[in-house]
N, C-alpha and C. Protein backbone atom coordinates (compact mmCIF):
# COMPACT_ATOMS: atom_id res chain seq x y z
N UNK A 1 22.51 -15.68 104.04
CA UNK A 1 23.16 -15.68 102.72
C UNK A 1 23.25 -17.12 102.21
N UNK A 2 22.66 -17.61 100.67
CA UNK A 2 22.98 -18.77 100.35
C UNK A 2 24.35 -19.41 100.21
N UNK A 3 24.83 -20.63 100.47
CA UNK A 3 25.55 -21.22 99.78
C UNK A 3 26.33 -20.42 98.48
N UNK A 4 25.59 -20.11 97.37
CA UNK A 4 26.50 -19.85 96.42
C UNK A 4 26.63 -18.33 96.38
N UNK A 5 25.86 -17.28 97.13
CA UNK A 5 26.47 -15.73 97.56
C UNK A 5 27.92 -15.69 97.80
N UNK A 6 28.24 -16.88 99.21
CA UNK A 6 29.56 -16.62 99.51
C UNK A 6 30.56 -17.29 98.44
N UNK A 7 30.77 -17.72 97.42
CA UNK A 7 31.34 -17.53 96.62
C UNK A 7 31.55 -16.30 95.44
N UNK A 8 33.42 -16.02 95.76
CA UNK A 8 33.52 -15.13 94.99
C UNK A 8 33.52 -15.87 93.15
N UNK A 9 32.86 -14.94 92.52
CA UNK A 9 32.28 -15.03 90.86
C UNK A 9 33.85 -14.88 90.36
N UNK A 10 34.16 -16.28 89.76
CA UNK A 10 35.43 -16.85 89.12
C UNK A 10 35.05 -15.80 87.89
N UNK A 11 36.72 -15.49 87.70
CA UNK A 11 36.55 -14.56 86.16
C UNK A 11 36.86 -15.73 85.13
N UNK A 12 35.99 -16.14 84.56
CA UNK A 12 36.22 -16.85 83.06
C UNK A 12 35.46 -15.84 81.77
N UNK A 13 37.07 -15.73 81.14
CA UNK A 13 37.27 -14.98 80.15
C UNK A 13 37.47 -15.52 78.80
N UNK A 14 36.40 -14.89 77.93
CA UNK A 14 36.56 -15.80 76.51
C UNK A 14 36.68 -14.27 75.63
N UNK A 15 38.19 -14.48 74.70
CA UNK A 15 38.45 -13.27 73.69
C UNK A 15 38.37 -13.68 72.68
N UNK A 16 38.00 -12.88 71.51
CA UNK A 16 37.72 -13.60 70.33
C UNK A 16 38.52 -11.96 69.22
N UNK A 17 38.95 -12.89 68.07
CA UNK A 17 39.19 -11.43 67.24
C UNK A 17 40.25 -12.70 66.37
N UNK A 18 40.11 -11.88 64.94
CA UNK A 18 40.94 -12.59 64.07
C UNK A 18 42.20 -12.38 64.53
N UNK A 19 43.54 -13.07 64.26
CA UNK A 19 44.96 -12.40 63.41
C UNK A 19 45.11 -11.67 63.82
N UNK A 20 46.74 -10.78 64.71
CA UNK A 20 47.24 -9.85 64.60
C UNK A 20 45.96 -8.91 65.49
N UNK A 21 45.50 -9.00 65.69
CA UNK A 21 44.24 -7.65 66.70
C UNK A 21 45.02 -7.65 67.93
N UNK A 22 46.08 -8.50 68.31
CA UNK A 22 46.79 -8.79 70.05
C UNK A 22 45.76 -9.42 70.85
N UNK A 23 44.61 -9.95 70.68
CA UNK A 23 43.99 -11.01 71.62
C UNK A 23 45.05 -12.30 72.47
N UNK A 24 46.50 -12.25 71.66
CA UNK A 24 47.37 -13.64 72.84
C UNK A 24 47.57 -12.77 73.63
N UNK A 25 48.43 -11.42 73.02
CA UNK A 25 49.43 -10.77 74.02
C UNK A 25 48.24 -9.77 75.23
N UNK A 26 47.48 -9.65 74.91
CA UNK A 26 46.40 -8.87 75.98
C UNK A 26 45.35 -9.84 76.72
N UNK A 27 45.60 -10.92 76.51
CA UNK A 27 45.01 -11.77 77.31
C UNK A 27 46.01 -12.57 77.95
N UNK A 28 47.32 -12.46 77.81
CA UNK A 28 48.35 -12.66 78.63
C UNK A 28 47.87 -11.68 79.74
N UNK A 29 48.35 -10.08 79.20
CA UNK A 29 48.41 -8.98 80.31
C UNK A 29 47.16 -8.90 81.04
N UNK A 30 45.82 -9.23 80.87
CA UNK A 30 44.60 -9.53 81.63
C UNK A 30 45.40 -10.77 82.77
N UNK A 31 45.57 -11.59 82.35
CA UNK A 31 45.57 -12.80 83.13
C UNK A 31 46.76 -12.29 84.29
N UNK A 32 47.59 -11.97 83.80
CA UNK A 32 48.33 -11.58 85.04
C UNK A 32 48.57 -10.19 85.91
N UNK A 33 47.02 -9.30 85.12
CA UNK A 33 46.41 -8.20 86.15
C UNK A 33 45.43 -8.63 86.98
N UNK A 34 44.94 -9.52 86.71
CA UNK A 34 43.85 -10.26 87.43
C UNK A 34 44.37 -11.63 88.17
N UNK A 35 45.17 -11.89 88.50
CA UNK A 35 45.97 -13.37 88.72
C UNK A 35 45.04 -14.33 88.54
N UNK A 36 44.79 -14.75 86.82
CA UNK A 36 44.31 -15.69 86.61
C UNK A 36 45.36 -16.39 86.55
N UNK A 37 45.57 -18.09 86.31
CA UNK A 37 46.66 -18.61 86.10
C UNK A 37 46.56 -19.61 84.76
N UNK A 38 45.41 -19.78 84.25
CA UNK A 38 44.70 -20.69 83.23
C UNK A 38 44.69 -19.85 81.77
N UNK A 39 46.14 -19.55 80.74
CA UNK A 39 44.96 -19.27 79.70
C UNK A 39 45.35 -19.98 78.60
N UNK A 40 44.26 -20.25 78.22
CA UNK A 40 44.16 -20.86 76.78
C UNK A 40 44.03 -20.18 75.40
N UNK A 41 44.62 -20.86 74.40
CA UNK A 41 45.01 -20.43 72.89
C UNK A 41 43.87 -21.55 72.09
N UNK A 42 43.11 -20.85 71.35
CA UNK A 42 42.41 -21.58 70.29
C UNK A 42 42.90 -22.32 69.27
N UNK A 43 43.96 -21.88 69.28
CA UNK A 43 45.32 -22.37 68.08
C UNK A 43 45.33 -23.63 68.76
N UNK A 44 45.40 -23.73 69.90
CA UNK A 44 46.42 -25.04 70.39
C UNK A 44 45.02 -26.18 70.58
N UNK A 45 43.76 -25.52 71.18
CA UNK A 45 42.40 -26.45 71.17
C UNK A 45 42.69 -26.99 69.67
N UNK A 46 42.32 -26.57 68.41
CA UNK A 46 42.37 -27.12 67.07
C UNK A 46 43.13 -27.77 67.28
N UNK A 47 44.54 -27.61 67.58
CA UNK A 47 45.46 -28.44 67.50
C UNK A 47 45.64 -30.03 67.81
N UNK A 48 45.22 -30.13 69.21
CA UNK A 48 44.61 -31.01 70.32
C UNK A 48 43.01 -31.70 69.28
N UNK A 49 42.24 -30.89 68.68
CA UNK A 49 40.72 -31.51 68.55
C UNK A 49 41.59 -32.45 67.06
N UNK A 50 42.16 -31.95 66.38
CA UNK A 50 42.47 -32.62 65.03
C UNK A 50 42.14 -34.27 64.73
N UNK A 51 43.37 -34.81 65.81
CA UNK A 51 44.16 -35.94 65.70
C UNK A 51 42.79 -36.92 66.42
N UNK A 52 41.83 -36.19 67.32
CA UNK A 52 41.08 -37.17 67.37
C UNK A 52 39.46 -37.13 67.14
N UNK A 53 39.35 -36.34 65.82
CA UNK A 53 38.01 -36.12 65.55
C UNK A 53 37.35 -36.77 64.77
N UNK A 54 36.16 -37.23 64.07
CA UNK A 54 35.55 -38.25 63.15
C UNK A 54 36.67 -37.75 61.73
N UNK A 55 36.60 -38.83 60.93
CA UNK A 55 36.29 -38.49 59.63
C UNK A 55 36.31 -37.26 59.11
N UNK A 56 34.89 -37.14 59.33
CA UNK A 56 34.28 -35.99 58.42
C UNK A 56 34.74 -34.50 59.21
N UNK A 57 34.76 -34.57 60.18
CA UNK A 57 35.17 -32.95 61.01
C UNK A 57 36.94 -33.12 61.04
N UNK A 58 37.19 -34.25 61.04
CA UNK A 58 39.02 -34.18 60.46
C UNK A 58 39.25 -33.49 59.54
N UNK A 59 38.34 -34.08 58.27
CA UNK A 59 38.50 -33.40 57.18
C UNK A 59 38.25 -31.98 57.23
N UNK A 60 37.30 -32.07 57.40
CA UNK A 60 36.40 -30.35 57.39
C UNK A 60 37.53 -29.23 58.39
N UNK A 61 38.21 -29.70 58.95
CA UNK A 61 39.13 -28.61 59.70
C UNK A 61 40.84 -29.53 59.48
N UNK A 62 41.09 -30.13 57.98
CA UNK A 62 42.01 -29.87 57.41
C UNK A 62 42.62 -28.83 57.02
N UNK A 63 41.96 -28.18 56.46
CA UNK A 63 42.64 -27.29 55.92
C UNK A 63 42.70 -25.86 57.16
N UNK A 64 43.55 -24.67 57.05
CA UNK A 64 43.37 -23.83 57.24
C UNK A 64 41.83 -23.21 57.12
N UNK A 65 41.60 -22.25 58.30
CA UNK A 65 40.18 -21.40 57.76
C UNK A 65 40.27 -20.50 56.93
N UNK A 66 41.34 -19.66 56.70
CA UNK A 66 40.61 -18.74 55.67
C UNK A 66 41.10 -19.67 53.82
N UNK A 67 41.13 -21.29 53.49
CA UNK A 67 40.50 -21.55 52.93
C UNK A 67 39.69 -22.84 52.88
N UNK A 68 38.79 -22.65 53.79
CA UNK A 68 37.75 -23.51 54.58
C UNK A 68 36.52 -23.24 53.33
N UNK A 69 36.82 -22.52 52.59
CA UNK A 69 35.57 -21.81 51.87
C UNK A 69 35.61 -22.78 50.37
N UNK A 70 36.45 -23.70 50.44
CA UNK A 70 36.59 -24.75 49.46
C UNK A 70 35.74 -25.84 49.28
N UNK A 71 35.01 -25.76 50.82
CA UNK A 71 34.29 -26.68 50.84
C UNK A 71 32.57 -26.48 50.45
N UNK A 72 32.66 -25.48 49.93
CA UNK A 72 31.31 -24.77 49.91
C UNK A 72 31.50 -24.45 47.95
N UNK A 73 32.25 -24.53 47.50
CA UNK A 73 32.49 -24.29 45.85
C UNK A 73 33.25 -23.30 45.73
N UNK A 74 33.13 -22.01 44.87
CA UNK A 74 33.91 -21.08 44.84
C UNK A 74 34.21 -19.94 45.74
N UNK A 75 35.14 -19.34 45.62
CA UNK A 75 35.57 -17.98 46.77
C UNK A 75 34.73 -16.98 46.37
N UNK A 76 34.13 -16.69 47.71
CA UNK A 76 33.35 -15.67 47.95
C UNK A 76 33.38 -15.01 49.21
N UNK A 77 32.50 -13.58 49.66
CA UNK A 77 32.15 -13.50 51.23
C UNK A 77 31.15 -14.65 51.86
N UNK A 78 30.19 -14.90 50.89
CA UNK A 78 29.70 -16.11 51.67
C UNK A 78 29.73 -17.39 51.90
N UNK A 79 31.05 -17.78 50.93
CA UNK A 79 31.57 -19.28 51.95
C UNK A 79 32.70 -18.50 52.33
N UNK A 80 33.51 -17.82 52.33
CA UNK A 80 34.37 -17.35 53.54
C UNK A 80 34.20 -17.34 54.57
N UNK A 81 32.44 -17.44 54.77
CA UNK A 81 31.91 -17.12 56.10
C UNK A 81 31.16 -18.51 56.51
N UNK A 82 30.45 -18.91 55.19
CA UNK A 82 29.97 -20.92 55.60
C UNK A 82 31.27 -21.33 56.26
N UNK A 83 32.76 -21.53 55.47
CA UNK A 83 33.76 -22.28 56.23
C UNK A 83 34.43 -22.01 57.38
N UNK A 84 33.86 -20.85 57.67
CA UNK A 84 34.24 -20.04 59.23
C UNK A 84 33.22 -20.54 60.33
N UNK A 85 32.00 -20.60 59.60
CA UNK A 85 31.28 -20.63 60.95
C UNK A 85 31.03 -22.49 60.56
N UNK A 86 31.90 -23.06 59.60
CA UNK A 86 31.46 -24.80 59.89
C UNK A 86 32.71 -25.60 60.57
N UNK A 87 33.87 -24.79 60.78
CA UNK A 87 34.68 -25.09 61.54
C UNK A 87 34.35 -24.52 62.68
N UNK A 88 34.01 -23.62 63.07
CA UNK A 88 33.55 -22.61 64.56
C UNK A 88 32.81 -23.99 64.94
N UNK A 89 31.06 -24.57 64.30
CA UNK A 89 30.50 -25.57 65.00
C UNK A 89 31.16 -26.56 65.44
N UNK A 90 32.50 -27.31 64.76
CA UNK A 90 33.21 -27.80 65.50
C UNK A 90 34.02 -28.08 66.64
N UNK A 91 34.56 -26.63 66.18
CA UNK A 91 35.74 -26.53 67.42
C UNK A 91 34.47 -25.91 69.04
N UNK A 92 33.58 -25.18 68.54
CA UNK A 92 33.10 -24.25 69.60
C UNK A 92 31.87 -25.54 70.65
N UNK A 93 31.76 -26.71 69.78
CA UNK A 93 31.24 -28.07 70.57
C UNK A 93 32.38 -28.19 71.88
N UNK A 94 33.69 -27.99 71.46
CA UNK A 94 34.73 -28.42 72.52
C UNK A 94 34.91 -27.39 73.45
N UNK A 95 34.70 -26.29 72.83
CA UNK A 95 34.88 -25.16 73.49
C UNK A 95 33.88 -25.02 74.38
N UNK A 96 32.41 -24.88 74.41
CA UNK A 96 31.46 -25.05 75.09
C UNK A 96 31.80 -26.19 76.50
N UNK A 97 32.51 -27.03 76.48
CA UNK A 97 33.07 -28.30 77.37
C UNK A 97 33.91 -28.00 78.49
N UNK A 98 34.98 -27.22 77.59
CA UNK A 98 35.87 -26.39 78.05
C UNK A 98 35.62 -25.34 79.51
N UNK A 99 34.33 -24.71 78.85
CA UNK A 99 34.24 -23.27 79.69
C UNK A 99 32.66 -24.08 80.54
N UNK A 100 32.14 -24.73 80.46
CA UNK A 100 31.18 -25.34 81.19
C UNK A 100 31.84 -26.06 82.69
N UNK A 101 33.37 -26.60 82.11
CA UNK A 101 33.62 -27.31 83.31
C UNK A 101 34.64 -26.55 84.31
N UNK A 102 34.92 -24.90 83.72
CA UNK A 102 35.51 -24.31 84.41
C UNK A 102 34.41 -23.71 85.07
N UNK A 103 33.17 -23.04 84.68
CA UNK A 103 32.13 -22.20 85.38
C UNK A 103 31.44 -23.49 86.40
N UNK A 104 31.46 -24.75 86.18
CA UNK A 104 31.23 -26.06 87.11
C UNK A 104 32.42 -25.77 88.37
N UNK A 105 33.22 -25.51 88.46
CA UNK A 105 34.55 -25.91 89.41
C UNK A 105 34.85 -23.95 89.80
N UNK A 106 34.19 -23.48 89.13
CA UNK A 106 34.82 -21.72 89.84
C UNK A 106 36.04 -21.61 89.57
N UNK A 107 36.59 -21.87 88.21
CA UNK A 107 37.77 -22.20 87.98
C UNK A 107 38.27 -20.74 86.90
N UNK A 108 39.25 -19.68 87.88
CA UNK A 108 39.47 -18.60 86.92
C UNK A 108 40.13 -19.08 85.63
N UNK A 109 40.02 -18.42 84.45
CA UNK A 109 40.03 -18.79 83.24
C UNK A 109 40.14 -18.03 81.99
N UNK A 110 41.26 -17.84 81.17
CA UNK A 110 41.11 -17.00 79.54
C UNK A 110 41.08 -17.90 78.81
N UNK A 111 40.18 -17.74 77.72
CA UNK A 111 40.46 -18.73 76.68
C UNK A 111 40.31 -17.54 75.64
N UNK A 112 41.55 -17.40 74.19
CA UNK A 112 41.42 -16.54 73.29
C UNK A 112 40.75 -17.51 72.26
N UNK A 113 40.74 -17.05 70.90
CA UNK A 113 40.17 -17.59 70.00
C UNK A 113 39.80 -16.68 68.76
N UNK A 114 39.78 -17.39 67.45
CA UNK A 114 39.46 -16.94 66.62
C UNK A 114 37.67 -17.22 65.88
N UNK A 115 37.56 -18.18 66.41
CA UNK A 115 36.91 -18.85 66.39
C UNK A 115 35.42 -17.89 67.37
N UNK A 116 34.81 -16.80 67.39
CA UNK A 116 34.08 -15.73 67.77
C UNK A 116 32.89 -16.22 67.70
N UNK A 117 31.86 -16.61 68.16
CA UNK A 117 30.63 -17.23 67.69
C UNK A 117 29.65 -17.65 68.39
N UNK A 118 29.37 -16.55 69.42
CA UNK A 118 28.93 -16.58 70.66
C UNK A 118 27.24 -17.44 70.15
N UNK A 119 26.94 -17.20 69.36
CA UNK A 119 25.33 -18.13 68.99
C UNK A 119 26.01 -19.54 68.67
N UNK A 120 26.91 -19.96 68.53
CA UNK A 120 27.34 -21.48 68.68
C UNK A 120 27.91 -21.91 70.29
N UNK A 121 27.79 -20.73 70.99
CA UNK A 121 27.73 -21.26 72.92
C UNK A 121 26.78 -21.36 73.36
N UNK A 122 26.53 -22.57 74.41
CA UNK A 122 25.46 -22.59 75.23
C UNK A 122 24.84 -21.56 76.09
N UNK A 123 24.24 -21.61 76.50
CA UNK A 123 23.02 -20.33 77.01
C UNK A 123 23.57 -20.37 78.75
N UNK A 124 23.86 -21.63 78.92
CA UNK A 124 24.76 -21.25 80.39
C UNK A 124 26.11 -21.00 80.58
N UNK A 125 26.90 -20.90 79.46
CA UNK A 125 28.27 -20.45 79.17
C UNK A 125 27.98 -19.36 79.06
N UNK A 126 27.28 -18.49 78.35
CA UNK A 126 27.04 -17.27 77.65
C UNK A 126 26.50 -16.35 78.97
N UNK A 127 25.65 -16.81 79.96
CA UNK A 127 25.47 -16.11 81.22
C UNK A 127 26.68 -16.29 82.32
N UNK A 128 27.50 -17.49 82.11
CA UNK A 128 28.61 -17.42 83.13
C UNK A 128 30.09 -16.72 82.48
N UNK A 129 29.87 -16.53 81.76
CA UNK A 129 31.33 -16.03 81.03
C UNK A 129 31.35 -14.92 80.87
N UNK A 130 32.17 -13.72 80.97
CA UNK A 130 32.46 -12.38 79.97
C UNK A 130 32.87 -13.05 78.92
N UNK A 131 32.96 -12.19 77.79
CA UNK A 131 33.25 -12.30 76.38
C UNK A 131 32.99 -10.54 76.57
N UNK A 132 34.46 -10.99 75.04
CA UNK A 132 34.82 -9.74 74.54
C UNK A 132 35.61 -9.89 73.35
N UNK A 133 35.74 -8.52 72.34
CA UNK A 133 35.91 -9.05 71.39
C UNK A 133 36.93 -8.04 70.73
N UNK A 134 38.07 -8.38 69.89
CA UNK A 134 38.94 -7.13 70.02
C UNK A 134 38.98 -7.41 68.23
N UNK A 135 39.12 -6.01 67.83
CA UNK A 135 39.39 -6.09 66.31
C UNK A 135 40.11 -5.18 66.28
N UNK A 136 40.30 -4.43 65.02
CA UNK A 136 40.76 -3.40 64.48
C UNK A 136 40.17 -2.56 63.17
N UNK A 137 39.74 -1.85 63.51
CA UNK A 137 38.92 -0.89 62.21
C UNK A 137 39.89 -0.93 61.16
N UNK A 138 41.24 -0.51 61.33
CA UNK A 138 41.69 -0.10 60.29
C UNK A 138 42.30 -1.16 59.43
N UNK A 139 42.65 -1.79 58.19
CA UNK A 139 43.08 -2.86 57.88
C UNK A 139 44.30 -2.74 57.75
N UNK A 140 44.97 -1.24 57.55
CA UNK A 140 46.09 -1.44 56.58
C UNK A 140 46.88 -1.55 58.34
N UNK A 141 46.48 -1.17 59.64
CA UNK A 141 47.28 -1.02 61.16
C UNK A 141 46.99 -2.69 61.35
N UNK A 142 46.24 -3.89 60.95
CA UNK A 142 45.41 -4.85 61.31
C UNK A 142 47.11 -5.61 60.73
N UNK A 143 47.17 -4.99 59.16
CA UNK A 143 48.46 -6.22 58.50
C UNK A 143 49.82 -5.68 59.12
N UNK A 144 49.66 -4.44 59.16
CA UNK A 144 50.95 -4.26 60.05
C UNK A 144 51.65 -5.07 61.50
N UNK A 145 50.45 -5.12 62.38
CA UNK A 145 50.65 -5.70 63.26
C UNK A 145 51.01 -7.24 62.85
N UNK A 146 50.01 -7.81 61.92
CA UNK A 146 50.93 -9.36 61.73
C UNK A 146 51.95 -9.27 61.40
N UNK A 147 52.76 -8.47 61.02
CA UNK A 147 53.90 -7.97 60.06
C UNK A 147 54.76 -8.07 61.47
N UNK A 148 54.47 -7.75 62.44
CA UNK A 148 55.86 -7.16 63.66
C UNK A 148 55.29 -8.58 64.53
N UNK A 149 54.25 -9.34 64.65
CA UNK A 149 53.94 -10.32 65.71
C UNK A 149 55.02 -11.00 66.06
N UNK A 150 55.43 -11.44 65.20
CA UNK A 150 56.65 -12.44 65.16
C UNK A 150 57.81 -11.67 66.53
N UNK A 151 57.98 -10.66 66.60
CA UNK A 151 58.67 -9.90 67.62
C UNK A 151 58.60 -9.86 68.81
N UNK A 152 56.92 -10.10 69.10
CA UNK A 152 56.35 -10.15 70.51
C UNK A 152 56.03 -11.27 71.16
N UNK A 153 54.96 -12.15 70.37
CA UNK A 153 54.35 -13.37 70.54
C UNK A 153 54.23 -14.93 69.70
N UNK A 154 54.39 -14.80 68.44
CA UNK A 154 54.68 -15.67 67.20
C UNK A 154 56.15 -15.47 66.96
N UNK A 155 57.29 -15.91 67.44
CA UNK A 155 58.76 -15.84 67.10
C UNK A 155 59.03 -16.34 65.86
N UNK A 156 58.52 -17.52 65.86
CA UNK A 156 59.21 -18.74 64.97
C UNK A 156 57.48 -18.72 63.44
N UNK A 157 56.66 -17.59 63.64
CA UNK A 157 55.74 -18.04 63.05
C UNK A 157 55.53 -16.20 62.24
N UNK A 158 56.31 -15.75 61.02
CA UNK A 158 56.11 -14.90 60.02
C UNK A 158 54.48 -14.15 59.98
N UNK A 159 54.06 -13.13 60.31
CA UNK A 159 52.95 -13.17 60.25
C UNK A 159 52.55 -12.49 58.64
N UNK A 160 53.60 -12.84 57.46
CA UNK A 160 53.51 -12.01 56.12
C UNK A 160 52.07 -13.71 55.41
N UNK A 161 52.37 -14.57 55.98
CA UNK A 161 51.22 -15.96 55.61
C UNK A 161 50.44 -15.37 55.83
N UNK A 162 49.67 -14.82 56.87
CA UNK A 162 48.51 -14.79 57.55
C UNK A 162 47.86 -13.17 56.61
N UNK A 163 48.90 -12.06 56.73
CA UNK A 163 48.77 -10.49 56.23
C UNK A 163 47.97 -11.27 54.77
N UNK A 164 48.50 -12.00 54.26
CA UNK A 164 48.37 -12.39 52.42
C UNK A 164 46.66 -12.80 52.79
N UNK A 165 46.60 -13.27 53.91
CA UNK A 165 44.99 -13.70 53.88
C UNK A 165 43.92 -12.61 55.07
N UNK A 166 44.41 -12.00 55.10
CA UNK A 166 43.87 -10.29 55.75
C UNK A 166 42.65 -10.31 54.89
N UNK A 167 42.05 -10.44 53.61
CA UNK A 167 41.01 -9.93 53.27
C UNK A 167 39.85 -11.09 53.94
N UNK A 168 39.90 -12.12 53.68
CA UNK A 168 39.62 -13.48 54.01
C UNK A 168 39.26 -13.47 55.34
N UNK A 169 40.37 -13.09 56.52
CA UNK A 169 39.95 -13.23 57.80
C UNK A 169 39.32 -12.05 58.33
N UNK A 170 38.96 -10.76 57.55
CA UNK A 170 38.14 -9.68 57.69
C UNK A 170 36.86 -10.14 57.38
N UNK A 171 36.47 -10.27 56.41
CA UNK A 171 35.25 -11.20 56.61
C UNK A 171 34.88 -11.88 57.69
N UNK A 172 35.83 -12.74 58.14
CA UNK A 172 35.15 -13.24 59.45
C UNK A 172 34.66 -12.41 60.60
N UNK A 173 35.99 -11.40 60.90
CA UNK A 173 35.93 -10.51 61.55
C UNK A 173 34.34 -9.56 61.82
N UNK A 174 34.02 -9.67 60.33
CA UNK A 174 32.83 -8.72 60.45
C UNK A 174 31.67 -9.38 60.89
N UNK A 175 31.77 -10.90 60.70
CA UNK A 175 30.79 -12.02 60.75
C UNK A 175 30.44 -11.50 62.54
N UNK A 176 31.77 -11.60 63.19
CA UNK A 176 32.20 -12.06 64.50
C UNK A 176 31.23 -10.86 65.36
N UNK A 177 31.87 -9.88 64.23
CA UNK A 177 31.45 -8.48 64.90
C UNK A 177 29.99 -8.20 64.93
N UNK A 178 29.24 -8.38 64.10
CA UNK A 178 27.99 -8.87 63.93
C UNK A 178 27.17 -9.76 65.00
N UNK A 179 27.59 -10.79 65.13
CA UNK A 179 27.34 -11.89 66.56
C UNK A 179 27.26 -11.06 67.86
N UNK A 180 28.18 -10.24 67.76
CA UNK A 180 28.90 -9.04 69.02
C UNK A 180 27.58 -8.44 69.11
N UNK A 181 27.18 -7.77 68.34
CA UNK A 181 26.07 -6.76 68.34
C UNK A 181 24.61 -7.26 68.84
N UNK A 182 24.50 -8.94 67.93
CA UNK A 182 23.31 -9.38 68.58
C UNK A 182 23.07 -10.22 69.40
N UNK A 183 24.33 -10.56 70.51
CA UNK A 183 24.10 -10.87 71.78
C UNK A 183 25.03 -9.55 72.65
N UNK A 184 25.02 -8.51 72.10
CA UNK A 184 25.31 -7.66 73.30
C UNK A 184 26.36 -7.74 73.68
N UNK A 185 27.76 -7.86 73.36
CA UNK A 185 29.42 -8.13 73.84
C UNK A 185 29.75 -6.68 73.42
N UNK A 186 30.67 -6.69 74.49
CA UNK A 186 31.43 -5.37 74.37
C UNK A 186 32.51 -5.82 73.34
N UNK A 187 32.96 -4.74 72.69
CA UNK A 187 33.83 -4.92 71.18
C UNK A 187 35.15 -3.33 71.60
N UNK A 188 36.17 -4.05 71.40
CA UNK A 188 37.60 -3.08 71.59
C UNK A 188 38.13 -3.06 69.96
N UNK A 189 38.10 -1.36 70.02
CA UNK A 189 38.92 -1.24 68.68
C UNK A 189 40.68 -1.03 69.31
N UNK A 190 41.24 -2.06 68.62
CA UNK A 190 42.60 -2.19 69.23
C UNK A 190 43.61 -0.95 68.31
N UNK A 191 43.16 -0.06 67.84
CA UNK A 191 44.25 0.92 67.27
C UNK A 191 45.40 1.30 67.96
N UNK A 192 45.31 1.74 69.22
CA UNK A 192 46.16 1.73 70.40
C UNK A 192 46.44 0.87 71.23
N UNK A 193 47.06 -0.36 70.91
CA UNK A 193 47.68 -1.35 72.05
C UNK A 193 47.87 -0.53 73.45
N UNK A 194 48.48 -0.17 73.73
CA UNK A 194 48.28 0.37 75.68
C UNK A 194 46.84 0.98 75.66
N UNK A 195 46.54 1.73 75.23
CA UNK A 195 44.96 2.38 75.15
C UNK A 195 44.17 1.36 75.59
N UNK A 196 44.35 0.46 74.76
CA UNK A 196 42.75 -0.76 74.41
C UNK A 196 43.25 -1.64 75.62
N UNK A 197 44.33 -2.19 76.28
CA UNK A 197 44.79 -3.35 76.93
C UNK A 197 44.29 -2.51 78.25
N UNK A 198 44.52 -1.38 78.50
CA UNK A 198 43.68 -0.71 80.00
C UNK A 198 42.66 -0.55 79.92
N UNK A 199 41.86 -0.32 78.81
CA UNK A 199 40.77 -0.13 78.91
C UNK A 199 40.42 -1.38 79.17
N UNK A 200 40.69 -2.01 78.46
CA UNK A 200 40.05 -3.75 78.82
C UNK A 200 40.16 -4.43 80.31
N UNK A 201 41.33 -4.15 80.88
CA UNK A 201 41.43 -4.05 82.25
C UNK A 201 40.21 -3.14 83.16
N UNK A 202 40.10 -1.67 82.74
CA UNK A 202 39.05 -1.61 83.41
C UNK A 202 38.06 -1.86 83.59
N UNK A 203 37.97 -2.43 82.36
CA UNK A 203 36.15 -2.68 81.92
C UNK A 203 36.33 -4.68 82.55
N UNK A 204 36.70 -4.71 82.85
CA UNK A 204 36.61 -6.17 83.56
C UNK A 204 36.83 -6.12 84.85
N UNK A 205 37.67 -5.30 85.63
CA UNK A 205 37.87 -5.37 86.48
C UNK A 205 36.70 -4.55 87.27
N UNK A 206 35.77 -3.75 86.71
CA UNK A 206 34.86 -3.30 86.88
C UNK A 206 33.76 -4.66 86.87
N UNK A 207 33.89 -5.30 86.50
CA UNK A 207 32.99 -7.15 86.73
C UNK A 207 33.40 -7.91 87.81
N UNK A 208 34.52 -7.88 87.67
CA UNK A 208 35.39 -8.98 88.80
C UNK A 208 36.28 -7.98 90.15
């Protein structure tokens, strides 16, 4: 048996899904069905990339994404989707770093994200990682849920900001969902929070 047989295959987990779909709170409950101990929030990477990025990608991920589409001229689906996927090349440069030096070290791992954009990951991230991708078909169950987040996981953070830009981050959503299809990721319709959070458990734990 080689060298790298007897190593057991580290679960590094990358979730992606706009707003309100529960990608924090079900990648909490993954991580501690699986005793990962590592997970990461995409919220907080941006957060961290801001303060020390050029110029021009400072600027360019000033603003919020769903109106990132400012930078492209007027509101549409297709700079809704240029300023989605020109902040994604940003942030998903770091992100790629991120999950390279955990699949380097066998280092178990969640990282969530909004930021979905599996053709902006490297080709050896993309073979060492699961990815998965959680949405919600329905829109009007999609604003509801930002509506109650604040209860579960966002305390101090209203999710009625985010509901007001529901049309905006559906677009992305579909962008995301799209990507899903043409590299092959499994995709969870989250209508049923307990439903979708076991299923997702099985369907991984069926990997790992």
């Amino acid at each position: 048996m080689s060298t790298k047989e007897t190593y057991r295959k580290a679960p590094i987990i990358l979730i992606g899904g706009i707003p309100g779909v529960g990608k924090s709170s079900i990648s909490g409950y993954v991580a501690r069905a699986l005793g990962i101990d590592i997970v990461l929030s995409g919220d907080y990477l941006r957060e961290f990339a801001r303060p020390i990025l050029s110029d021009e990608n400072r600027n360019l991920l000033s603003t919020s994404v769903y109106e990132a589409w400012r930078n492209f001229g007027q509101e549409n689906e297709e700079n809704t989707r240029k300023g989605f996927i020109s902040q994604g090349e940003v942030l998903n440069r770091g992100l790629n770093a991120v999950l390279l030096r955990a699949i380097k070290n066998g280092e178990p791992m969640i990282v969530e994200t909004l930021y979905f954009i599996p053709s902006q990951l490297d080709k050896e991230v993309l073979e060492n990682t699961t990815s998965l991708y959680i949405y919600i078909s329905n829109k009007d169950i999609n604003s509801q849920r930002l509506l109650e987040r604040e209860k579960f996981t966002h305390y101090n953070s209203p999710g009625k900001r985010l509901s007001d830009q529901l049309d905006r981050y559906r677009v992305m959503m579909e962008y995301s969902l799209k990507e899903c299809r043409k590299f092959g990721i499994r995709t969870f319709d989250n209508l049923v929070y307990t439903d979708t959070r076991e299923e997702i458990i099985q369907y991984l734990k069926g990997l790992y």
